[in-house]
N, C-alpha and C. Protein backbone atom coordinates (compact mmCIF):
# COMPACT_ATOMS: atom_id res chain seq x y z
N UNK A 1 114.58 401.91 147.55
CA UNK A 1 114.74 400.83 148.49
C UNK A 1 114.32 401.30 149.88
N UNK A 2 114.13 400.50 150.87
CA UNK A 2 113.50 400.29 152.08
C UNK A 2 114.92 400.01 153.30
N UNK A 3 115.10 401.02 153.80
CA UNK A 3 116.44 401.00 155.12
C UNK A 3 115.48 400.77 156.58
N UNK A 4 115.87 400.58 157.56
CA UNK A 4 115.48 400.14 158.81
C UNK A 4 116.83 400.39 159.35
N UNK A 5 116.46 401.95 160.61
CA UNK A 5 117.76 402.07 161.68
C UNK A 5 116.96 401.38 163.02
N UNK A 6 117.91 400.86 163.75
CA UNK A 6 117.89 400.18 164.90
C UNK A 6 118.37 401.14 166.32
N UNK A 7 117.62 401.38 166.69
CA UNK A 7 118.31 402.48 167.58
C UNK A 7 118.56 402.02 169.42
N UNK A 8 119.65 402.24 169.76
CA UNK A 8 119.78 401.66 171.32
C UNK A 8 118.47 401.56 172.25
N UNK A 9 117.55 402.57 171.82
CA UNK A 9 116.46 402.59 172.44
C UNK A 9 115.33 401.51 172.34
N UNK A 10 115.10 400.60 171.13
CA UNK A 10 114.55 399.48 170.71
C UNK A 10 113.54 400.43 169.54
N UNK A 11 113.83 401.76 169.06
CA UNK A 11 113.04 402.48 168.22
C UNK A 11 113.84 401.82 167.12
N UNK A 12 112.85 402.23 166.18
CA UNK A 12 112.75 401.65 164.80
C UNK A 12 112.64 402.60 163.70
N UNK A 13 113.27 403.55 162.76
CA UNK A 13 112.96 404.12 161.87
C UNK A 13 113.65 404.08 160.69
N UNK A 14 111.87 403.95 159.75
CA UNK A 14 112.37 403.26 158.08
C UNK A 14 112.10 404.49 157.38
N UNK A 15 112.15 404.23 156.33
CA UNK A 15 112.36 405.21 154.99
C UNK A 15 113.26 404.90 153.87
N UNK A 16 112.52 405.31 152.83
CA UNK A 16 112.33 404.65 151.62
C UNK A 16 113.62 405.83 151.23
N UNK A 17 115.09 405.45 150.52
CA UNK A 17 115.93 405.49 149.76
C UNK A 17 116.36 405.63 148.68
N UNK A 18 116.50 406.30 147.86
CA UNK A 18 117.04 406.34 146.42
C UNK A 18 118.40 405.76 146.32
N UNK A 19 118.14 405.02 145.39
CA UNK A 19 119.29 403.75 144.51
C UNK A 19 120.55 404.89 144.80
N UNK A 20 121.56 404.71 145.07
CA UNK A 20 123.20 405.46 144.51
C UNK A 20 123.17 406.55 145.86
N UNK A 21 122.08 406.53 147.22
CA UNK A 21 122.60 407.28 147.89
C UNK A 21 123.36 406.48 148.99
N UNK A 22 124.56 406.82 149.29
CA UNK A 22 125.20 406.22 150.61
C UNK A 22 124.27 406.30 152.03
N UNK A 23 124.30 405.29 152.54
CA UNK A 23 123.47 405.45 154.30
C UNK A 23 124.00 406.44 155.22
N UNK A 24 125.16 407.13 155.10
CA UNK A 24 125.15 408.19 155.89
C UNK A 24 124.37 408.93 155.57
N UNK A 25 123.91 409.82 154.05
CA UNK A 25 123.61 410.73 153.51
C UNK A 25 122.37 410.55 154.02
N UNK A 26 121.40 408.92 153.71
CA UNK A 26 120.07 408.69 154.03
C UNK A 26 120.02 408.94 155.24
N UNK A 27 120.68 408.73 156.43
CA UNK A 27 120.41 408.72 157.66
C UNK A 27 120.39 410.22 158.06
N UNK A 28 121.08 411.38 157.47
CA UNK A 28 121.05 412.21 157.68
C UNK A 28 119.69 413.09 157.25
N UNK A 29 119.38 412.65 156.10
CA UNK A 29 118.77 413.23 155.38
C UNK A 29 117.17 412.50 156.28
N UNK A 30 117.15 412.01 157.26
CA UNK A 30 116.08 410.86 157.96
C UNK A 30 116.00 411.68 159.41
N UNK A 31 116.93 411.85 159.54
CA UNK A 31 117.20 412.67 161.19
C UNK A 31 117.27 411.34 162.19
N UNK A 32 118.39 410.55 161.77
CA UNK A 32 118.51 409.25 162.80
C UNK A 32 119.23 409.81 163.50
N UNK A 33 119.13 409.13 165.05
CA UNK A 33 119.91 409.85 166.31
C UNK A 33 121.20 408.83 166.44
N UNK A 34 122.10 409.38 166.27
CA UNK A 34 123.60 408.88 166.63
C UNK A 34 124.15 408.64 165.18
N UNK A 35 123.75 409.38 163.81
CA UNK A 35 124.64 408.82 162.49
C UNK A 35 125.04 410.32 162.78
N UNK A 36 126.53 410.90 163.21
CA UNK A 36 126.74 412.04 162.55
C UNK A 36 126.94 412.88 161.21
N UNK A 37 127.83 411.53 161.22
CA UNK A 37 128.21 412.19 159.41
C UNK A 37 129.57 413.37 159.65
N UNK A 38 129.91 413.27 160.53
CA UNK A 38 130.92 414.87 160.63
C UNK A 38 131.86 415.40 159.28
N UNK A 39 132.46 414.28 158.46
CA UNK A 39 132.97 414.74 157.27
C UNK A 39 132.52 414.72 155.82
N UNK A 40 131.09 414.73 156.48
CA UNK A 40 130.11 414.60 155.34
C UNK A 40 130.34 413.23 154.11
N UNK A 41 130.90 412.33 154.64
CA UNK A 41 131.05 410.70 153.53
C UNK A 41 131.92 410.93 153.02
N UNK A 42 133.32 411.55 153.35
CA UNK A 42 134.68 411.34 152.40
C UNK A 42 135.31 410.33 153.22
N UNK A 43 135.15 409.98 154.15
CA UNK A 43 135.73 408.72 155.04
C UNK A 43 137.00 408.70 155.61
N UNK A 44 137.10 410.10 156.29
CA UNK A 44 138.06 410.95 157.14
C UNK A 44 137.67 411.11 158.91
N UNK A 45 136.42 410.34 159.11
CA UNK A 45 135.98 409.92 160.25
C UNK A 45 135.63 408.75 160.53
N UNK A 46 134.27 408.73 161.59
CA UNK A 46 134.05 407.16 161.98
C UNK A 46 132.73 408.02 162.68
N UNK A 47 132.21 408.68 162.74
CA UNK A 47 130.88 409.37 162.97
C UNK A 47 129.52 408.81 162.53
N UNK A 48 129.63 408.21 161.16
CA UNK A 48 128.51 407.41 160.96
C UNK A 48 128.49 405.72 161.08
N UNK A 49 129.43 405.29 161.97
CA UNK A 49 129.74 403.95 162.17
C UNK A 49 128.15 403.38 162.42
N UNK A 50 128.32 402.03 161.93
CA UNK A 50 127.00 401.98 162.54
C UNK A 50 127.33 399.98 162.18
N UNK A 51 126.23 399.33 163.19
CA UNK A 51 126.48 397.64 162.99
C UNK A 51 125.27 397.20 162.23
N UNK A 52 125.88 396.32 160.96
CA UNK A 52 124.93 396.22 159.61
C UNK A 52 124.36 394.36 160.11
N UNK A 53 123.11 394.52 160.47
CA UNK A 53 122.30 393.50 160.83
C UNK A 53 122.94 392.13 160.35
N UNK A 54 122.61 391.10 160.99
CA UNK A 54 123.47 389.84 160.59
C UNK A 54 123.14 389.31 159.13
N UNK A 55 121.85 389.73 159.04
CA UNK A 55 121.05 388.63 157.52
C UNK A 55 121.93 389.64 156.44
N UNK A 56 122.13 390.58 156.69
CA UNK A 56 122.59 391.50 155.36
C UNK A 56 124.03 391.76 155.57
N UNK A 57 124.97 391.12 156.28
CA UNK A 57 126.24 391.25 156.11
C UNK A 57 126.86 390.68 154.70
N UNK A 58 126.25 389.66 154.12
CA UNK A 58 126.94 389.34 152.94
C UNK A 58 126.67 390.38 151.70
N UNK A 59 125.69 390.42 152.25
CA UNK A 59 124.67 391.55 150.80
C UNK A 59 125.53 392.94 150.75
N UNK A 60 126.05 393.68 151.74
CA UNK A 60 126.59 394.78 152.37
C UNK A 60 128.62 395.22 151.69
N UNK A 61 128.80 393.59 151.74
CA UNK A 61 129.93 393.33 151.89
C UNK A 61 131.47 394.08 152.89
N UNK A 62 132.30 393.71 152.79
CA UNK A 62 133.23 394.18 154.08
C UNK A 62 133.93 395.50 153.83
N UNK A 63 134.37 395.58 154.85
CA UNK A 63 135.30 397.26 154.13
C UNK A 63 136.32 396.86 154.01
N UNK A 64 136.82 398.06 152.90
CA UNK A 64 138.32 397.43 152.50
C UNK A 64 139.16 398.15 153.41
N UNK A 65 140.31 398.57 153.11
CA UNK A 65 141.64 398.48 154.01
C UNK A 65 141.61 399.90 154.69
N UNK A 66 141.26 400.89 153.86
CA UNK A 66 140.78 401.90 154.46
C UNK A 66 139.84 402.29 155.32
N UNK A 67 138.67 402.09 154.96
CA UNK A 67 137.46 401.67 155.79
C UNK A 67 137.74 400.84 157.73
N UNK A 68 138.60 400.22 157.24
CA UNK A 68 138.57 398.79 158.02
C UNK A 68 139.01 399.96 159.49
N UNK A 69 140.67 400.98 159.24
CA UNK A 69 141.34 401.97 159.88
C UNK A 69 140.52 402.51 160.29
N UNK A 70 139.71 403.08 159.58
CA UNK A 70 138.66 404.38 160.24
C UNK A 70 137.81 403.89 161.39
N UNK A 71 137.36 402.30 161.13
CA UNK A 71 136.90 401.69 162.23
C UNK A 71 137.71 401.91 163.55
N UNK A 72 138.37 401.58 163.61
CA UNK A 72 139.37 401.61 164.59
C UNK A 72 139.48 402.68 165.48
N UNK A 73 138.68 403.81 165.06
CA UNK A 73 138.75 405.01 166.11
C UNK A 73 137.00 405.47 166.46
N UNK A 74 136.16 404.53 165.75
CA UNK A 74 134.75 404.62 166.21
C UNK A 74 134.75 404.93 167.42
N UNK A 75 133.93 405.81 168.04
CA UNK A 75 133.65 406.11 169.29
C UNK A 75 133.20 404.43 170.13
N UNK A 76 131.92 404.01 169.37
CA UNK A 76 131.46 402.81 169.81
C UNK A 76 132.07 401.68 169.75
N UNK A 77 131.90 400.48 170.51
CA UNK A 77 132.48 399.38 170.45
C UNK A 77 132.93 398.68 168.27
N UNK A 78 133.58 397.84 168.38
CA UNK A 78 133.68 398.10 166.91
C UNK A 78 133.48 396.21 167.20
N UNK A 79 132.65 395.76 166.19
CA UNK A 79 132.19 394.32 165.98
C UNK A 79 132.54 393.87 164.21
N UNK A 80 132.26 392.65 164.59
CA UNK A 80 132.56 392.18 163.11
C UNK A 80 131.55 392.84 162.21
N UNK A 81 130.31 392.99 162.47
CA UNK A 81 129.40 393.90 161.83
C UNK A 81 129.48 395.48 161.59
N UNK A 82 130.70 395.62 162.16
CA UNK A 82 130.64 397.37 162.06
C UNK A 82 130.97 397.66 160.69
N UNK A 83 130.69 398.79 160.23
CA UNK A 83 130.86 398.89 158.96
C UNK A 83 130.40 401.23 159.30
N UNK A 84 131.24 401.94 158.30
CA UNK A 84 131.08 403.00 158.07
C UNK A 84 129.88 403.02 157.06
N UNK A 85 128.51 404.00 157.74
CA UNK A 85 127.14 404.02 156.25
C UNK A 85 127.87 404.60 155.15
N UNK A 86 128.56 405.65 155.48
CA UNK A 86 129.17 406.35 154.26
C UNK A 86 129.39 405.50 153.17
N UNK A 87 129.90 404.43 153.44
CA UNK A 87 130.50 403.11 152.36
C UNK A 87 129.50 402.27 151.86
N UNK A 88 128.39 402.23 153.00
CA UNK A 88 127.26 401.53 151.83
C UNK A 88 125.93 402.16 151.25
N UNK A 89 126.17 401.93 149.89
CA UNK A 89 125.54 402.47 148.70
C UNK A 89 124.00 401.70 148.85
N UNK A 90 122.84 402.69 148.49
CA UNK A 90 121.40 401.97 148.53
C UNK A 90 121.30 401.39 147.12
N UNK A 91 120.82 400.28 147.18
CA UNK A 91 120.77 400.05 145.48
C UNK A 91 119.44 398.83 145.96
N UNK A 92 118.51 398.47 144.61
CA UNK A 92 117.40 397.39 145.13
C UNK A 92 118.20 395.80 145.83
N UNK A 93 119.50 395.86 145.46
CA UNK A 93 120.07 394.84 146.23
C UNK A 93 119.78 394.61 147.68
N UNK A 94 119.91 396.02 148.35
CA UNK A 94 119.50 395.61 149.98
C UNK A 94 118.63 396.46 150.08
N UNK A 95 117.52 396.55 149.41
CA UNK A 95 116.51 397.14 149.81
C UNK A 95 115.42 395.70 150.79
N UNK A 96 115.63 396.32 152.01
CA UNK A 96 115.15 395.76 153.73
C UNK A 96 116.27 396.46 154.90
N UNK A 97 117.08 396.72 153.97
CA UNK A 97 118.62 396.45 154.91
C UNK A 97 117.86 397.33 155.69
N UNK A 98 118.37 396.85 157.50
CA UNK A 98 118.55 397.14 158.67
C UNK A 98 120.02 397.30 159.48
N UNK A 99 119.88 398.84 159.92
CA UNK A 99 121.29 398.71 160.59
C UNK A 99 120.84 399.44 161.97
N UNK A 100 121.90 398.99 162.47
CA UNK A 100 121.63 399.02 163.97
C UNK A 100 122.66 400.27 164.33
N UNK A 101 122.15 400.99 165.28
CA UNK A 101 123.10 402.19 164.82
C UNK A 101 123.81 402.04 167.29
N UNK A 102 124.71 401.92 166.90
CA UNK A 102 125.69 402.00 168.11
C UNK A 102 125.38 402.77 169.30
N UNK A 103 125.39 402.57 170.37
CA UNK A 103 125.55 403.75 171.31
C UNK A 103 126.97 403.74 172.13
N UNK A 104 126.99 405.22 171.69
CA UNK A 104 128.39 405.54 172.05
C UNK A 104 128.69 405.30 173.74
């Protein structure tokens, strides 16, 4: 599948994804500026927070109860679109998905 980061700067960088990897891992594995990743996707941070484009919020779906907490200490502003990459999985379902990645 096909990801698109959105970066504060109005830069744009895509790259092509393998099915079953989480978007932190891709973003890392991409060298996007601002996904840290600090606990490497066990979801014990908020480092790879990032806001999941409007057309693909349904496709994405919401975080659950845990997820939702970790938001809560994002460095960046936290929106109805925020969502941890760690939590979303690449699969051909959202292959386009665009996320917009926060500035802290």
């Amino acid at each position: 599948m096909k990801a698109t980061w959105k970066l504060a700067d109005g830069t744009e960088i895509s790259a092509e994804i393998a099915n079953g990897t989480n978007m932190m891992q891709a973003a890392l594995d991409n060298n996007i500026p601002g996904v840290i990743g600090e606990c490497g996707g066990c979801l014990s941070c908020a480092t790879c927070h990032v806001y999941v484009d409007g057309a693909w919020l349904d496709k994405t779906g919401s975080a659950d109860d845990f997820e939702d907490a970790m938001l809560d200490v994002a460095e960046a502003e936290r929106t109805d679109a925020s969502r941890l990459s760690c939590q979303i999985e690449a699969s051909d379902a959202l292959d386009g998905l665009v996320l917009i990645v926060p500035q802290p």
